[in-house]
Protein backbone atom coordinates (compact mmCIF):
# COMPACT_ATOMS: atom_id res chain seq x y z
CA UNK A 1 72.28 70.14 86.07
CA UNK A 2 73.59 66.70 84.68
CA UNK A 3 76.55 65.26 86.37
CA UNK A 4 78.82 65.26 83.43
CA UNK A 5 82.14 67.23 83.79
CA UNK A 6 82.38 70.63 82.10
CA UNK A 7 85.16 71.26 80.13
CA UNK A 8 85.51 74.97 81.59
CA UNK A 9 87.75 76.04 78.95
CA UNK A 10 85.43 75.39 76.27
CA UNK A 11 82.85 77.12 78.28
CA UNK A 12 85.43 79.85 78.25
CA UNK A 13 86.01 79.86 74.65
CA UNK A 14 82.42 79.98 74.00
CA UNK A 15 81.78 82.70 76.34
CA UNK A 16 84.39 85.01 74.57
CA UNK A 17 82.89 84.45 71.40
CA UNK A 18 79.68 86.39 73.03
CA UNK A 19 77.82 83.14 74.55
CA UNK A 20 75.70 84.58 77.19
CA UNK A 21 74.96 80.83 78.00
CA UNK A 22 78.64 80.19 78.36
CA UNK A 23 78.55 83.20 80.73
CA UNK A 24 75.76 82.04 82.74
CA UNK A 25 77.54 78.63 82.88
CA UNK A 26 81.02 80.46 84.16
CA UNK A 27 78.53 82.36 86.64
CA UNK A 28 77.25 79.47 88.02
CA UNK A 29 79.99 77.29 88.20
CA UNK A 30 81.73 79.36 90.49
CA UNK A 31 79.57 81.89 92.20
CA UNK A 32 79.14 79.94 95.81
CA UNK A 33 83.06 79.57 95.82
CA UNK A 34 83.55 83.29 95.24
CA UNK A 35 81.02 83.93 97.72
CA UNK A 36 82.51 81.67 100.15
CA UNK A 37 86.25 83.35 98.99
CA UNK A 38 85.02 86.43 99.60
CA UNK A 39 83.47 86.48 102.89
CA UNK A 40 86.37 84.65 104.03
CA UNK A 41 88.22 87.91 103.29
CA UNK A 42 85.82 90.41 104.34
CA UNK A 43 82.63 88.87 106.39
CA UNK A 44 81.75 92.41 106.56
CA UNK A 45 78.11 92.16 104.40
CA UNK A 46 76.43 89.75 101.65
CA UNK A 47 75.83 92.89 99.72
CA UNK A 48 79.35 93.96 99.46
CA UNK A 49 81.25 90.39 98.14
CA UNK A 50 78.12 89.61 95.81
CA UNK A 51 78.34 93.28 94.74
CA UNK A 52 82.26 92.85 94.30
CA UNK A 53 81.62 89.25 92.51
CA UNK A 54 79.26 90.73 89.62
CA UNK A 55 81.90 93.56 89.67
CA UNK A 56 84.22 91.00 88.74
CA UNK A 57 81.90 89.14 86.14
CA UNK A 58 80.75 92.96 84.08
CA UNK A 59 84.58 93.16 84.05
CA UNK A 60 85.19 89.82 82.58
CA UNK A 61 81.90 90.52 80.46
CA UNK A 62 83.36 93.95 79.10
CA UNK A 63 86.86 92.80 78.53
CA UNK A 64 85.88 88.95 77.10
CA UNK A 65 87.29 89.20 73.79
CA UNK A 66 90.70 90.63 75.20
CA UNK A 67 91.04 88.34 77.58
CA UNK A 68 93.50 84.89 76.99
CA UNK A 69 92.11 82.10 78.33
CA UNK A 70 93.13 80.97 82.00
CA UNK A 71 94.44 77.63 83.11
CA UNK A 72 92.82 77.76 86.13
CA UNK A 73 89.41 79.40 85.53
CA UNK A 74 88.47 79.30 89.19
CA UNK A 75 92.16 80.59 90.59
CA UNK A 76 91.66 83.43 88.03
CA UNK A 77 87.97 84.44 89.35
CA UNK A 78 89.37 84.11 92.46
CA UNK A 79 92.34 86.46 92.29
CA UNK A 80 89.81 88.99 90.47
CA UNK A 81 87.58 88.68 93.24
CA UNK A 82 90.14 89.37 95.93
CA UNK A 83 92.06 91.99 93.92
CA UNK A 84 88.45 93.96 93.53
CA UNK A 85 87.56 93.26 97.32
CA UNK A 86 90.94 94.90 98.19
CA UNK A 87 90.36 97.74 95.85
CA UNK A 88 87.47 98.62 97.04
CA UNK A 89 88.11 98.75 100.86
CA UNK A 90 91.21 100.63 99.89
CA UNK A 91 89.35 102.46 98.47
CA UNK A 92 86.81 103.41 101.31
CA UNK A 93 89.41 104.26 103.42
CA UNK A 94 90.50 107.00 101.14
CA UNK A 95 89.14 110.79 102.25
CA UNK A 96 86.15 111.33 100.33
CA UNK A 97 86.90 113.87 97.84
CA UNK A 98 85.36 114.65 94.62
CA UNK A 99 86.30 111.90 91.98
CA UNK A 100 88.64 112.28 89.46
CA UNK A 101 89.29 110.55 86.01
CA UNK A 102 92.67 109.14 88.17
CA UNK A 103 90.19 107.25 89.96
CA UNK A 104 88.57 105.11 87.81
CA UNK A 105 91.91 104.93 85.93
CA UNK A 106 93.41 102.57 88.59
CA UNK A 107 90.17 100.37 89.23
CA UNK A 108 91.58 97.26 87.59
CA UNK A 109 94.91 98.00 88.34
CA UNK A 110 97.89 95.42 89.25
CA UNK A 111 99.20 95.44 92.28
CA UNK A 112 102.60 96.89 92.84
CA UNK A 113 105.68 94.84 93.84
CA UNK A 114 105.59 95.39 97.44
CA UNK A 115 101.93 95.04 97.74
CA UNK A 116 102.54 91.54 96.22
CA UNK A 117 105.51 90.48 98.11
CA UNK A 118 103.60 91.68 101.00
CA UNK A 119 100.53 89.72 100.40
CA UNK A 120 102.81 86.37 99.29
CA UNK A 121 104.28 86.81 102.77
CA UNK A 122 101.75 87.61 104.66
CA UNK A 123 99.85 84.31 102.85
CA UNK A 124 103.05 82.41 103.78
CA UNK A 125 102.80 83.35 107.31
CA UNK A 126 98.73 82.12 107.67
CA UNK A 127 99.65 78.82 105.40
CA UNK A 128 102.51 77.87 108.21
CA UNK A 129 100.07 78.78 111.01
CA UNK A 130 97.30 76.75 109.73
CA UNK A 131 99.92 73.96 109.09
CA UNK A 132 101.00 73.99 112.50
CA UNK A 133 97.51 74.05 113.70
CA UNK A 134 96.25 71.03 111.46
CA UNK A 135 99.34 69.01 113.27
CA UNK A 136 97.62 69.64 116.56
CA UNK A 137 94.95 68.06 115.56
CA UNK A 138 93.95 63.83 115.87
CA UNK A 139 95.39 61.71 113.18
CA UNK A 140 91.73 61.01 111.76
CA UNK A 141 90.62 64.83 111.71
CA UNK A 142 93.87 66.00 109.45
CA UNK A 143 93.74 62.96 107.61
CA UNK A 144 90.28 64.10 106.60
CA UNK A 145 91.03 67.34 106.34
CA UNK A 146 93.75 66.81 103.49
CA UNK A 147 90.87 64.58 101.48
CA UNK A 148 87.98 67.41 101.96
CA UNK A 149 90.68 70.47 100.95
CA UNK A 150 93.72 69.36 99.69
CA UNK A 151 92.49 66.41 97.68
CA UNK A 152 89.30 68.26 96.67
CA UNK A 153 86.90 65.01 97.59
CA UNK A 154 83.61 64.67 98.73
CA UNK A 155 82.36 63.10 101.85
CA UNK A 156 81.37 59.79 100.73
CA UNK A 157 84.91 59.68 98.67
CA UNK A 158 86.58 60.61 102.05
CA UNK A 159 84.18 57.82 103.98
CA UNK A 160 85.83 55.13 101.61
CA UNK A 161 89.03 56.15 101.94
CA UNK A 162 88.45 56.34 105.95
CA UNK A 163 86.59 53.16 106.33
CA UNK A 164 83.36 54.90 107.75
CA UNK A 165 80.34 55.99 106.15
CA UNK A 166 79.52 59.32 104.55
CA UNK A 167 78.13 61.09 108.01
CA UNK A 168 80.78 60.36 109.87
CA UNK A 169 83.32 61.70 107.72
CA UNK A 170 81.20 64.59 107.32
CA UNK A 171 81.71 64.82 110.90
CA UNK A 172 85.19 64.67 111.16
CA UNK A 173 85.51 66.99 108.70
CA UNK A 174 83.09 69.59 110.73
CA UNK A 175 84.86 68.97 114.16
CA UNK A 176 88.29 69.83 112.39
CA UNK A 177 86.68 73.23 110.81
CA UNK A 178 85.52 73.88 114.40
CA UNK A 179 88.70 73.19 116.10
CA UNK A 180 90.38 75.12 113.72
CA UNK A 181 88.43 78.32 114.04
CA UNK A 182 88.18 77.88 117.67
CA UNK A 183 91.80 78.02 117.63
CA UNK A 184 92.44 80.67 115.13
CA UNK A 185 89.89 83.25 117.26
């Protein structure tokens, strides 16, 4: 892969004209952060998210030509991802009773008004958590943090900024994830 930026929304363009290039491309770009999405939601099994993903991608396949183009191509794979995951547990939980065209009616439904308020809160409560939990942390370790996941920059961007080399920011980096988990179990 060269190391050129991809202008995503020209990949996107392309892809809706048919481009099963441009759809491999898409696929690639952002499969390992839907994976990683995904079993952040639901570490229940490998199978499940990666079935859920290409779930997600037939959809986007099906409906291409429908479909307006996103300004955030990787928020909007995202939210399909999580809005299938939740489906689909829903789902499961249901009795299991003979299927009915009503089922496969709502499979791509939006989510109701409560059932988004309830998520934005319930998102608002684990963002001031997490907040609260990054302040406990050294100076170095959320300073760090904000470069790796806030400011979207890799390690040896975040050793520059820190004055240390790539490793070590690496490191401070890891010891912050592990802190934080620590904490949050």
């Amino acid at each position: 892969m060269s190391s050129e930026p991809v202008d995503e929304i020209q990949v996107w363009k392309t892809f809706q004209s048919g481009s099963k290039d441009a759809y491999t491309s898409l696929y690639r770009l952002h499969v390992k952060a839907m994976y990683r999405y995904g079993m952040s939601l639901v570490p229940v099994s490998e199978a499940f998210v990666f079935d859920c993903i290409h779930d997600v991608f037939t959809e986007i396949w099906v409906k291409r030509e429908r479909l307006s183009v996103p300004e955030n191509i990787r928020h909007y794979l995202l939210k399909s991802l999580k809005v299938r995951i939740i489906h689909l547990l829903h789902r499961q939980e249901k009795s299991h009773s003979s299927l009915t065209q009503g089922d496969f009616d709502d499979l791509w439904s939006e989510p109701s008004a409560d059932e988004i308020y309830i998520e934005k809160e319930a998102a608002d409560n684990r963002r001031e958590m997490v907040r609260r939990l990054i302040a406990l942390l050294p100076h170095r370790q959320q300073e760090a943090i904000r470069l790796r996941y806030v400011e979207n920059m890799d390690y040896q961007e975040i050793g520059n900024i820190l004055a240390v080399n790539r490793q070590s920011a690496q490191n401070l980096v890891h010891r912050a994830v592990q802190k934080l988990r620590e904490w949050l179990q």
